[in-house]
N, C-alpha and C. Protein backbone atom coordinates (compact mmCIF):
# COMPACT_ATOMS: atom_id res chain seq x y z
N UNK A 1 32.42 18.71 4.92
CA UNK A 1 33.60 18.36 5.69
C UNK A 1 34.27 17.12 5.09
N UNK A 2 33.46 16.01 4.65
CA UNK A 2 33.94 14.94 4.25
C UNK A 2 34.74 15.32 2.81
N UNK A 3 34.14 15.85 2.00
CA UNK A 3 34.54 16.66 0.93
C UNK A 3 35.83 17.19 1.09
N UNK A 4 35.59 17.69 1.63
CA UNK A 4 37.38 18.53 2.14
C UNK A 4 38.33 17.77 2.56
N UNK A 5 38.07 16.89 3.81
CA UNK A 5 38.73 15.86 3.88
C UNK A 5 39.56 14.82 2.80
N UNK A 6 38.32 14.39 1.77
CA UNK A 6 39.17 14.24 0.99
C UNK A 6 40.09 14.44 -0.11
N UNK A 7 39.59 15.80 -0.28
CA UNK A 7 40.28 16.56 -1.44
C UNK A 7 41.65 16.71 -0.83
N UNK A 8 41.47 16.65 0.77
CA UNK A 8 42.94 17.32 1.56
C UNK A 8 43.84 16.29 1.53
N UNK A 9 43.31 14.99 1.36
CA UNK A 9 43.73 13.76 1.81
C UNK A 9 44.68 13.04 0.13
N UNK A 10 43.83 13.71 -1.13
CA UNK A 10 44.00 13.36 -2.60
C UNK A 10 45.02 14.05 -2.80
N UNK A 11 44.93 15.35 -2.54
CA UNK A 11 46.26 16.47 -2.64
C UNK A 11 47.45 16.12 -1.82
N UNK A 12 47.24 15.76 -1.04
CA UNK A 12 49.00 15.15 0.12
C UNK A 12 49.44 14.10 -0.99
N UNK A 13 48.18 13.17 -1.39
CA UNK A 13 48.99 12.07 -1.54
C UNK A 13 49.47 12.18 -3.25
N UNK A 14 48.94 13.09 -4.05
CA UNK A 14 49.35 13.34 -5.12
C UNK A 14 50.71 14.15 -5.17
N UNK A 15 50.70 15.39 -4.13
CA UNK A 15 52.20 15.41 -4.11
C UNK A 15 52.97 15.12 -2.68
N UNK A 16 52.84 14.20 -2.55
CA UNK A 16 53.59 13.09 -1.72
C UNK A 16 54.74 12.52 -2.59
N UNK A 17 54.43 12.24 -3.65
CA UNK A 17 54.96 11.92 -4.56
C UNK A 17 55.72 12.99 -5.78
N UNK A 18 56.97 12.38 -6.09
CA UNK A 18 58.04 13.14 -6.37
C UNK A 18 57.97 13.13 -8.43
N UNK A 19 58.33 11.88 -8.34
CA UNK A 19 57.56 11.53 -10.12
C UNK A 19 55.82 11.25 -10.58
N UNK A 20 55.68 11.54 -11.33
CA UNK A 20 54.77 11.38 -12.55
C UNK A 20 54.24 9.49 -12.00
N UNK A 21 55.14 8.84 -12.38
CA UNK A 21 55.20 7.29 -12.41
C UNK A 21 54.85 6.59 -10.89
N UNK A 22 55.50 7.58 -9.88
CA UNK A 22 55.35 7.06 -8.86
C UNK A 22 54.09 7.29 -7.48
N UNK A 23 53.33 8.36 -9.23
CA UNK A 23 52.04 8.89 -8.55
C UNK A 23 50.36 7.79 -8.18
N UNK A 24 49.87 7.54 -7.46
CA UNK A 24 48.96 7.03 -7.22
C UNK A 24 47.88 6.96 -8.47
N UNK A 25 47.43 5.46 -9.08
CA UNK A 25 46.51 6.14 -10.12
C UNK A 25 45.26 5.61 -9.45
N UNK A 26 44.23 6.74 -10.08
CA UNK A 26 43.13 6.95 -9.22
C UNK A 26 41.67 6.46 -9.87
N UNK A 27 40.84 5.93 -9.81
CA UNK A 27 39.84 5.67 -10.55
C UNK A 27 38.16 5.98 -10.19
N UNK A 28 37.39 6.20 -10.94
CA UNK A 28 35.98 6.02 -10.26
C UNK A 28 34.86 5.34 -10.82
N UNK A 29 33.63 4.61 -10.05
CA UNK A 29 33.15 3.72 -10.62
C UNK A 29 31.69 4.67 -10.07
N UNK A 30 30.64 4.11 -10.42
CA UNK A 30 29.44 4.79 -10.72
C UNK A 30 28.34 3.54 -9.87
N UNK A 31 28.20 3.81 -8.77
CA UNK A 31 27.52 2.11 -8.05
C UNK A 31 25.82 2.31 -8.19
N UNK A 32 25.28 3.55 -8.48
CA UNK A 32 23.82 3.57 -9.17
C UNK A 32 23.69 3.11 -10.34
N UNK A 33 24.88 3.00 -11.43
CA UNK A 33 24.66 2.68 -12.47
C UNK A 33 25.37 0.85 -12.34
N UNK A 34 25.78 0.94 -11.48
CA UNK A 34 26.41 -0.91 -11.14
C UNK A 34 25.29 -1.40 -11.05
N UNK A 35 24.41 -0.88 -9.75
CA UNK A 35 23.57 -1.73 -9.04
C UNK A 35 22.30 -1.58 -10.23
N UNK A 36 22.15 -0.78 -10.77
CA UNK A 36 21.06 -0.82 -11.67
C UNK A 36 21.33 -2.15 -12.80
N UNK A 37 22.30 -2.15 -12.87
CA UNK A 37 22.38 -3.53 -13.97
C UNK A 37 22.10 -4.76 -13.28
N UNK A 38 21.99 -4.97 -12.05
CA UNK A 38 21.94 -6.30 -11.17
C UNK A 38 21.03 -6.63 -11.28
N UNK A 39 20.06 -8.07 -12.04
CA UNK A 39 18.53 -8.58 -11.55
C UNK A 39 18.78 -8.20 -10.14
N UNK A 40 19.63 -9.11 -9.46
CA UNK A 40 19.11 -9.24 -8.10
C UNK A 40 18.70 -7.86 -7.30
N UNK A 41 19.36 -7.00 -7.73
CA UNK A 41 18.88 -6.31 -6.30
C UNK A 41 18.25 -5.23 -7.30
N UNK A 42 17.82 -5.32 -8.64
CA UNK A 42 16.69 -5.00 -9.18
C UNK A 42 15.02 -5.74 -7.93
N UNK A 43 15.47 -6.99 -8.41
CA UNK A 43 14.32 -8.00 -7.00
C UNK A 43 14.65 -7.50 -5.97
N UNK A 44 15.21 -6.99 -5.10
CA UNK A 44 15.14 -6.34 -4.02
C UNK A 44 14.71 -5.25 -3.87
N UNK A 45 14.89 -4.39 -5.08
CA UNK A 45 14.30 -2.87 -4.92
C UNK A 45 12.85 -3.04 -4.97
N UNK A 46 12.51 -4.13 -5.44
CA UNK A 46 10.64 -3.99 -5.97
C UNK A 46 10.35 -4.92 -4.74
N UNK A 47 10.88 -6.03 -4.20
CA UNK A 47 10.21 -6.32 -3.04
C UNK A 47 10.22 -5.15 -1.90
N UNK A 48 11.09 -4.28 -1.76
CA UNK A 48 11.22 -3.56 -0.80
C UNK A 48 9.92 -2.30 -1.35
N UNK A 49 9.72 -1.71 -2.17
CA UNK A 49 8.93 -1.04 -2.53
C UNK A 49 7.34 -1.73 -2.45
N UNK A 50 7.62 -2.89 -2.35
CA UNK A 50 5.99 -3.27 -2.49
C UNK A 50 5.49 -3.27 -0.96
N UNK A 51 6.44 -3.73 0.02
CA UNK A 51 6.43 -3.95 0.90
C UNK A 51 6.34 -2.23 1.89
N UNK A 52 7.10 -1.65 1.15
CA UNK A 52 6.87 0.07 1.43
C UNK A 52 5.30 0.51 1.42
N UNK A 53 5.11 -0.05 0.38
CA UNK A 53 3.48 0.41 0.02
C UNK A 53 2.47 0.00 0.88
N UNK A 54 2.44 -1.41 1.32
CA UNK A 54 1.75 -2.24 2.07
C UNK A 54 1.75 -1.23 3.18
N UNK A 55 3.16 -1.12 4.17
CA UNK A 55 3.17 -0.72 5.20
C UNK A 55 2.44 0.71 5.31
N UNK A 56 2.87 1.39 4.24
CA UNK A 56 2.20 3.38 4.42
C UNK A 56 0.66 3.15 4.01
N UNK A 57 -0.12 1.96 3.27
CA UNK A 57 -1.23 1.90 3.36
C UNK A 57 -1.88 1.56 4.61
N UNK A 58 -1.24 1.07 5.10
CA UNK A 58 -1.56 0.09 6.82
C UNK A 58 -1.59 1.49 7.18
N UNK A 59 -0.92 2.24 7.14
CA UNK A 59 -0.31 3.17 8.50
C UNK A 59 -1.65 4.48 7.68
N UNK A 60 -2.14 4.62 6.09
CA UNK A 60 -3.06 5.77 5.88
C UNK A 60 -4.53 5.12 6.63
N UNK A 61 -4.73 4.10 6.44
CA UNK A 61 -5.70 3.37 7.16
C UNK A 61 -6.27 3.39 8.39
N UNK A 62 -4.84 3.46 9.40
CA UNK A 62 -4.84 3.68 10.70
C UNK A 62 -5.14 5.03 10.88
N UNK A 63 -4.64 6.12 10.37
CA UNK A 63 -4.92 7.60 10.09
C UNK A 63 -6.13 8.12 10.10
N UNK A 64 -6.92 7.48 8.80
CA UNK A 64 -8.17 7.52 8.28
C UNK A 64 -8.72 7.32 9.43
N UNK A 65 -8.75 6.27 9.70
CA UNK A 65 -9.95 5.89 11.45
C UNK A 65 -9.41 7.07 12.38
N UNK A 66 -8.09 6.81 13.00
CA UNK A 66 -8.12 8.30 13.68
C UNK A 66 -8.42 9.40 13.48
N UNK A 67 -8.48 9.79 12.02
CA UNK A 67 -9.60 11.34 11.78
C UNK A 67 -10.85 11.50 11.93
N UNK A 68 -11.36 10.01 11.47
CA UNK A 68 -13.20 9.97 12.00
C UNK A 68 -13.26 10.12 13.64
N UNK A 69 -12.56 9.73 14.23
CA UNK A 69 -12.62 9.53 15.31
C UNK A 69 -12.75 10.86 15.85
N UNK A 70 -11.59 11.72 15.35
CA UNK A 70 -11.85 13.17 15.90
C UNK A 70 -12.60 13.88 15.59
N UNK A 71 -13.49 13.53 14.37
CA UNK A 71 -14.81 14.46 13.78
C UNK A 71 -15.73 13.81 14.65
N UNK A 72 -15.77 12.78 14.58
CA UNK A 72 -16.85 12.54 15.17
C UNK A 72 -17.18 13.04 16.91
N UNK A 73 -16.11 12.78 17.42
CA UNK A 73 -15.49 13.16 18.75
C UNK A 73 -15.86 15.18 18.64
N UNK A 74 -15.61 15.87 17.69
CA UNK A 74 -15.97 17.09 17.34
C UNK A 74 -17.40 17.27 16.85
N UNK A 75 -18.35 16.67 16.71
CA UNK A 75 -19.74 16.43 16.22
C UNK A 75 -20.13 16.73 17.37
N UNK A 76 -19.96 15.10 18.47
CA UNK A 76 -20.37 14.99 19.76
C UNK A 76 -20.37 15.89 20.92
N UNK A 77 -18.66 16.68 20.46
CA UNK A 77 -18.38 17.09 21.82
C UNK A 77 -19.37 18.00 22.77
N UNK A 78 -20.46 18.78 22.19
CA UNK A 78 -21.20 19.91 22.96
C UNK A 78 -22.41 18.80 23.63
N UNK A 79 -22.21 17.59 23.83
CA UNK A 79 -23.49 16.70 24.00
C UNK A 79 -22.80 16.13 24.76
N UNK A 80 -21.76 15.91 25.26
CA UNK A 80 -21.22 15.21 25.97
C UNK A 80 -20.86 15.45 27.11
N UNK A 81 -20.73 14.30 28.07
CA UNK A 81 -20.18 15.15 29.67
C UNK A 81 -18.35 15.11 29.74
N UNK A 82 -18.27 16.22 31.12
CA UNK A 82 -16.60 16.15 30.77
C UNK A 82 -16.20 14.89 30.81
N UNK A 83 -16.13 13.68 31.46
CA UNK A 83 -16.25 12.37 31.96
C UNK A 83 -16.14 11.44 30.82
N UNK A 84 -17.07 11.68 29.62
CA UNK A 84 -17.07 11.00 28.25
C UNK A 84 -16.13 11.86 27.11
N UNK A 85 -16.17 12.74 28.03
CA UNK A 85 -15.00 13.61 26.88
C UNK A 85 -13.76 13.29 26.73
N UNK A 86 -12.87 13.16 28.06
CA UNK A 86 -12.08 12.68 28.84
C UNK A 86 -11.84 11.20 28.23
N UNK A 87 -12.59 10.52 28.29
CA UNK A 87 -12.84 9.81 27.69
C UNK A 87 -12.30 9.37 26.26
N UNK A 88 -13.40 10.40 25.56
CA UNK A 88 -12.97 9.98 23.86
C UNK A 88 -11.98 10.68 23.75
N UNK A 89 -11.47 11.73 24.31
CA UNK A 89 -9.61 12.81 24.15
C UNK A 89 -9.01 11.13 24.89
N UNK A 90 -8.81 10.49 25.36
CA UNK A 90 -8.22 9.36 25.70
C UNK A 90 -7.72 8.39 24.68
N UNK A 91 -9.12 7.89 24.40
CA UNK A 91 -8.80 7.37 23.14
C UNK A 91 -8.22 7.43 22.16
N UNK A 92 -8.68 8.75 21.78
CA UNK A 92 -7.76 9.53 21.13
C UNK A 92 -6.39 9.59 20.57
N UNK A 93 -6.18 9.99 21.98
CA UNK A 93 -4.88 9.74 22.31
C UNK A 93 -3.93 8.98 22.14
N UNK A 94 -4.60 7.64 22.42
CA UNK A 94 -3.77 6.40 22.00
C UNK A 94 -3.84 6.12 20.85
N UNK A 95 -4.96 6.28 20.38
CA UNK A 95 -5.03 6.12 18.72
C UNK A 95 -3.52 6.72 18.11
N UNK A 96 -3.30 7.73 18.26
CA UNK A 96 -2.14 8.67 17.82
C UNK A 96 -1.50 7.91 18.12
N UNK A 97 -0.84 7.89 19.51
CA UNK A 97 0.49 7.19 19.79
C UNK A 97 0.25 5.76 19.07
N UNK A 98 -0.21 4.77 18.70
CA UNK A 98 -0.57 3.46 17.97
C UNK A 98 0.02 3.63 16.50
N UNK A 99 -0.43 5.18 16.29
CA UNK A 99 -0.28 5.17 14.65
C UNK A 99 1.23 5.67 14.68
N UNK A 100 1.87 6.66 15.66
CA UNK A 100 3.39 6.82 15.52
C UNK A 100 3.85 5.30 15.86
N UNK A 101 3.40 4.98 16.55
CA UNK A 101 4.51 4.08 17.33
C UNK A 101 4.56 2.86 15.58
N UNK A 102 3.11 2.86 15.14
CA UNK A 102 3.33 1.75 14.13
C UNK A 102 4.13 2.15 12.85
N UNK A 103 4.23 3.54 12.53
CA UNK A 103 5.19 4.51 11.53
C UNK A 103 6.55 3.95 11.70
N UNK A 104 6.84 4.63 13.26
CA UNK A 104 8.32 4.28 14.34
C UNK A 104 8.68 2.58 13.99
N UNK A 105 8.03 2.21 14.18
CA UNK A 105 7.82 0.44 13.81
C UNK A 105 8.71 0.56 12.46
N UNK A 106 7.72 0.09 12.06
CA UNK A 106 7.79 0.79 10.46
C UNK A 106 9.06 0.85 9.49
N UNK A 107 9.32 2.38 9.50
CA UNK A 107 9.85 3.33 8.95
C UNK A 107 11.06 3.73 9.89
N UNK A 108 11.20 3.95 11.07
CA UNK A 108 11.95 4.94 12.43
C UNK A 108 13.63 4.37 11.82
N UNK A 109 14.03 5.19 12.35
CA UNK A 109 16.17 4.54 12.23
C UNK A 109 15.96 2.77 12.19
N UNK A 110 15.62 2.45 13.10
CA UNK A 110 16.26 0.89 13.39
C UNK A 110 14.91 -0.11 13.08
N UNK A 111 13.58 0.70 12.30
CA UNK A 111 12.42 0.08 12.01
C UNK A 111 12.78 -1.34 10.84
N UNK A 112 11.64 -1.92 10.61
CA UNK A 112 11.56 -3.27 9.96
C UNK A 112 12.20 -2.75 8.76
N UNK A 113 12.11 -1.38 7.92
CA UNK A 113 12.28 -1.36 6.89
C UNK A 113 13.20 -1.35 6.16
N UNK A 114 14.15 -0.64 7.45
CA UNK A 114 15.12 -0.33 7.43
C UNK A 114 16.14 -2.05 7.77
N UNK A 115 15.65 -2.75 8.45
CA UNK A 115 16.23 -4.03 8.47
C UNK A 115 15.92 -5.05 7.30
N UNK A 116 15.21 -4.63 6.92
CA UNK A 116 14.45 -5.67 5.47
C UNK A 116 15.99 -5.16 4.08
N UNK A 117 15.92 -3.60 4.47
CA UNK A 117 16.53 -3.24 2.93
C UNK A 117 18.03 -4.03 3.40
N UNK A 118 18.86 -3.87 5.25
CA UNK A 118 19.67 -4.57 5.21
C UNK A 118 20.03 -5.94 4.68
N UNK A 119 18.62 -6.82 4.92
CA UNK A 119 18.76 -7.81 4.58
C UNK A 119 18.96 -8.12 3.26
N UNK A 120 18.27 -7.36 2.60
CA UNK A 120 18.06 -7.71 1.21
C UNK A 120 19.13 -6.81 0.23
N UNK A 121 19.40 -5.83 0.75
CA UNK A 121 20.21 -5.07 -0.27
C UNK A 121 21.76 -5.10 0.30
N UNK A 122 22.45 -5.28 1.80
CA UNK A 122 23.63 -5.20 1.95
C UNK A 122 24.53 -6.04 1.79
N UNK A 123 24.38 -7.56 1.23
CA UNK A 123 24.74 -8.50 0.46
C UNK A 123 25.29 -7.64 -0.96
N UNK A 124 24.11 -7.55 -1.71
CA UNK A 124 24.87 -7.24 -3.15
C UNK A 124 25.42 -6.06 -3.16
N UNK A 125 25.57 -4.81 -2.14
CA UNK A 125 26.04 -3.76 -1.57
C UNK A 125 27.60 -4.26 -1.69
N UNK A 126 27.62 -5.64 -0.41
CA UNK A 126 29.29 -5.93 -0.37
C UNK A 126 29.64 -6.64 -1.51
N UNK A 127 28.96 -7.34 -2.18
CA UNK A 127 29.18 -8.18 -3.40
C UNK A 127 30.34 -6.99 -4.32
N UNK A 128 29.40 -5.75 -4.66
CA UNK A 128 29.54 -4.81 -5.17
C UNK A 128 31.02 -4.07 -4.81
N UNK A 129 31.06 -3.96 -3.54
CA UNK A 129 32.58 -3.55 -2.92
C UNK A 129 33.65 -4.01 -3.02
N UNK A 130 33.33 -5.60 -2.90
CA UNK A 130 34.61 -6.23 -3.11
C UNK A 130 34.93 -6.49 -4.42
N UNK A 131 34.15 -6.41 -4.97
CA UNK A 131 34.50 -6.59 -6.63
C UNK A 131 35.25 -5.20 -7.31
N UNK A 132 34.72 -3.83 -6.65
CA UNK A 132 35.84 -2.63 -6.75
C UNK A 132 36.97 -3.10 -6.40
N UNK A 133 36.60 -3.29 -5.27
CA UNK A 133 38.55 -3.91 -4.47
C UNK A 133 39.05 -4.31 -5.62
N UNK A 134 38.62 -5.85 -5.82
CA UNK A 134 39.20 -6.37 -6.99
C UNK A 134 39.69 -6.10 -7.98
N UNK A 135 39.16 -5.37 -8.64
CA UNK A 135 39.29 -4.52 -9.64
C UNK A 135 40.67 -3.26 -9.66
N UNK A 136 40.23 -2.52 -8.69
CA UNK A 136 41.07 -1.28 -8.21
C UNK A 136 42.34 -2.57 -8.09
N UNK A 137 42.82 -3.42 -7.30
CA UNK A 137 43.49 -4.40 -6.98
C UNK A 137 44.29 -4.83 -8.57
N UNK A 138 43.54 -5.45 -9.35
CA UNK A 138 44.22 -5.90 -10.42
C UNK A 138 45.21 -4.72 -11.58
N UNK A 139 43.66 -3.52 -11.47
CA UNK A 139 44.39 -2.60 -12.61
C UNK A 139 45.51 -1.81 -11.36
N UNK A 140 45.94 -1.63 -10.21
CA UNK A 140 47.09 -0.92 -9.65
C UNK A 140 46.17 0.03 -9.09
N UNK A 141 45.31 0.59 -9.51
CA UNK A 141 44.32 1.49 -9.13
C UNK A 141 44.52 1.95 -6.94
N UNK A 142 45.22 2.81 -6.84
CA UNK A 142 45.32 3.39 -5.54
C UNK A 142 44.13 3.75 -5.21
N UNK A 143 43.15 4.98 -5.38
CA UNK A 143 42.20 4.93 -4.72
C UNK A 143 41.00 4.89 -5.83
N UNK A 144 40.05 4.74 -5.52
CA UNK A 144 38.71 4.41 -6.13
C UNK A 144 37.61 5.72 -5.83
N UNK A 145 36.62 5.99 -6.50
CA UNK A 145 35.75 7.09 -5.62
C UNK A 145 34.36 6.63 -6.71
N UNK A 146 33.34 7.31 -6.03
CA UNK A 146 32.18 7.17 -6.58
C UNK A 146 31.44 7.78 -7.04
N UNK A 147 30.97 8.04 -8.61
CA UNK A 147 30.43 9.51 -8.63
C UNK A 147 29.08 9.74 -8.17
N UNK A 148 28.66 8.66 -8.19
CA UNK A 148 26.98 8.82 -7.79
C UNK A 148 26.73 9.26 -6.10
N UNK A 149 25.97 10.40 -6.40
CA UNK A 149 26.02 10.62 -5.15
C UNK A 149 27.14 11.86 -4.83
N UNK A 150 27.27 11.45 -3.00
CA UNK A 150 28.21 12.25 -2.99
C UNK A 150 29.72 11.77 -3.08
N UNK A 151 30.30 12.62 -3.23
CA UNK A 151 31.87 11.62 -3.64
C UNK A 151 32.45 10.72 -2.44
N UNK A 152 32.58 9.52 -2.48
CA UNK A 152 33.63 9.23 -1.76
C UNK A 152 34.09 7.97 -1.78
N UNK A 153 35.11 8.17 -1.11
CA UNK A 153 36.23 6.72 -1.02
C UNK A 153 35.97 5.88 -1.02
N UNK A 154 35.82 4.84 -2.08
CA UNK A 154 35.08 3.34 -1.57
C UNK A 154 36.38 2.54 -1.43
N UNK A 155 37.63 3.05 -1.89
CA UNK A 155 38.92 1.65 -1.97
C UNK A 155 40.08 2.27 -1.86
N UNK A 156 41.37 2.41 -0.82
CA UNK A 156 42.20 3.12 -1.05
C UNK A 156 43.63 1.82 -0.69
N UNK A 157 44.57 1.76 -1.83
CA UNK A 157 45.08 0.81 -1.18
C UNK A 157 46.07 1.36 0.49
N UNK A 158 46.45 0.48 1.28
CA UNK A 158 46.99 0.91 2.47
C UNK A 158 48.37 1.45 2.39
N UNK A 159 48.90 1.22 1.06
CA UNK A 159 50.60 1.73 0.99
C UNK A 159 49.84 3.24 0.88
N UNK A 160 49.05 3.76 0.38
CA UNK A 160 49.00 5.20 0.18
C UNK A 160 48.57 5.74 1.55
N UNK A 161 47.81 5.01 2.74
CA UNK A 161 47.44 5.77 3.84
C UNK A 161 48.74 6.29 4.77
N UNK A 162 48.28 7.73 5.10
CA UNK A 162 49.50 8.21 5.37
C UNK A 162 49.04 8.71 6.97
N UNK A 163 47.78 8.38 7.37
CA UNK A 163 46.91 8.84 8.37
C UNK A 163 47.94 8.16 9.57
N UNK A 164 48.95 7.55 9.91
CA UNK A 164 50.38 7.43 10.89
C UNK A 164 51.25 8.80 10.56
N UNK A 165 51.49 9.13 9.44
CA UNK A 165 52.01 9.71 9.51
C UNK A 165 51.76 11.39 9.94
N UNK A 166 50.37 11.84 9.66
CA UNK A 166 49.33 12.74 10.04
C UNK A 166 49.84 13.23 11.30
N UNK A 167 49.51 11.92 11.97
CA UNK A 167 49.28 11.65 13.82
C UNK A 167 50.73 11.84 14.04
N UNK A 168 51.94 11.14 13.36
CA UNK A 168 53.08 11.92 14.24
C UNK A 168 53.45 13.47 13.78
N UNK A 169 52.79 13.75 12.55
CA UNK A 169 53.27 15.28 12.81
C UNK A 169 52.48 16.11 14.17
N UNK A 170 51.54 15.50 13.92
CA UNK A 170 50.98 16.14 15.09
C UNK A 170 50.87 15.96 16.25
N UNK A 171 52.03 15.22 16.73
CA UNK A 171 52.39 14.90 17.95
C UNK A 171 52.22 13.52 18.52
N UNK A 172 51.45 12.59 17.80
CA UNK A 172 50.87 11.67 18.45
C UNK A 172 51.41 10.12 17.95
N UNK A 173 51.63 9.45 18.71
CA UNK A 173 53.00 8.29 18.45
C UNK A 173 51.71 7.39 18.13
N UNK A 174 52.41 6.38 16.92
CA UNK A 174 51.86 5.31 16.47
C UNK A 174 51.01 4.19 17.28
């Protein structure tokens, strides 16, 4: 959808325009191959990876004990009363939820890890952006795109947005 969007969005604005000269020029920059040249957030990718490792060892660790737990708990079980069974399925139990919840921790949408890479990587992320701007800015460059990945818009200047004009064809006042 995004795809389309902007192919739909590249095509208006390419013939939006009447001359050759007065056409939008368009550029693209490659930000896997940007950011790969950066020490810095070279040092960010390996602190974040080491720190990856630490955590999924913590979390195979926690695992490991919860599997003995259930063999052993499966050894026992024909020796046991329902009462102690109840019991170690309890334990159990929490064991599991301990080891998601410390994953969820972790790893989950809004987990540490995910706040660590903010910290550490969305600095040279914007470093990175505004220096397109810049760039796109000096050479005239209308919109910008990215090939790495999937395509898209990182810089469009605002004389080309036509998204007012969209909205009143389609009925809807500024």
């Amino acid at each position: 959808m995004k795809k389309l969007l902007l192919i739909f969005t590249l095509l208006f604005a390419i013939t939006n325009h009447t001359s050759a000269q007065s056409a939008a020029k368009f550029g693209y920059v490659d930000t896997d191959y940007i950011m790969s040249q950066i020490p810095e957030y070279k040092a960010a990718q390996a602190e974040l990876d080491k720190t990856s490792q630490q955590w999924q060892k913590e979390i195979e660790t926690k695992m490991a004990e919860l599997e003995k737990l259930r063999k052993a708990y499966q050894a026992d079980a024909i020796l046991l009363t329902e009462e102690m069974k109840k019991k170690r399925e309890s334990e159990i139990e929490s064991r599991e939820k301990e080891v998601q919840e410390l994953q969820r921790k972790r790893f989950g949408v809004d987990g540490e890890f995910f706040k660590k890479r903010q910290e550490l990587v969305k600095p040279l992320q914007d470093k990175v952006y505004n220096a397109i701007k810049a760039v796109a800015e000096k050479n005239g460059i209308g919109f910008m795109m990215d090939k790495a990945g999937q395509v898209a818009l990182l810089y469009a200047n605002s004389k080309y947005d036509k998204s007012d004009d969209v909205l009143v064809y389609l009925g809807y006042k500024k």
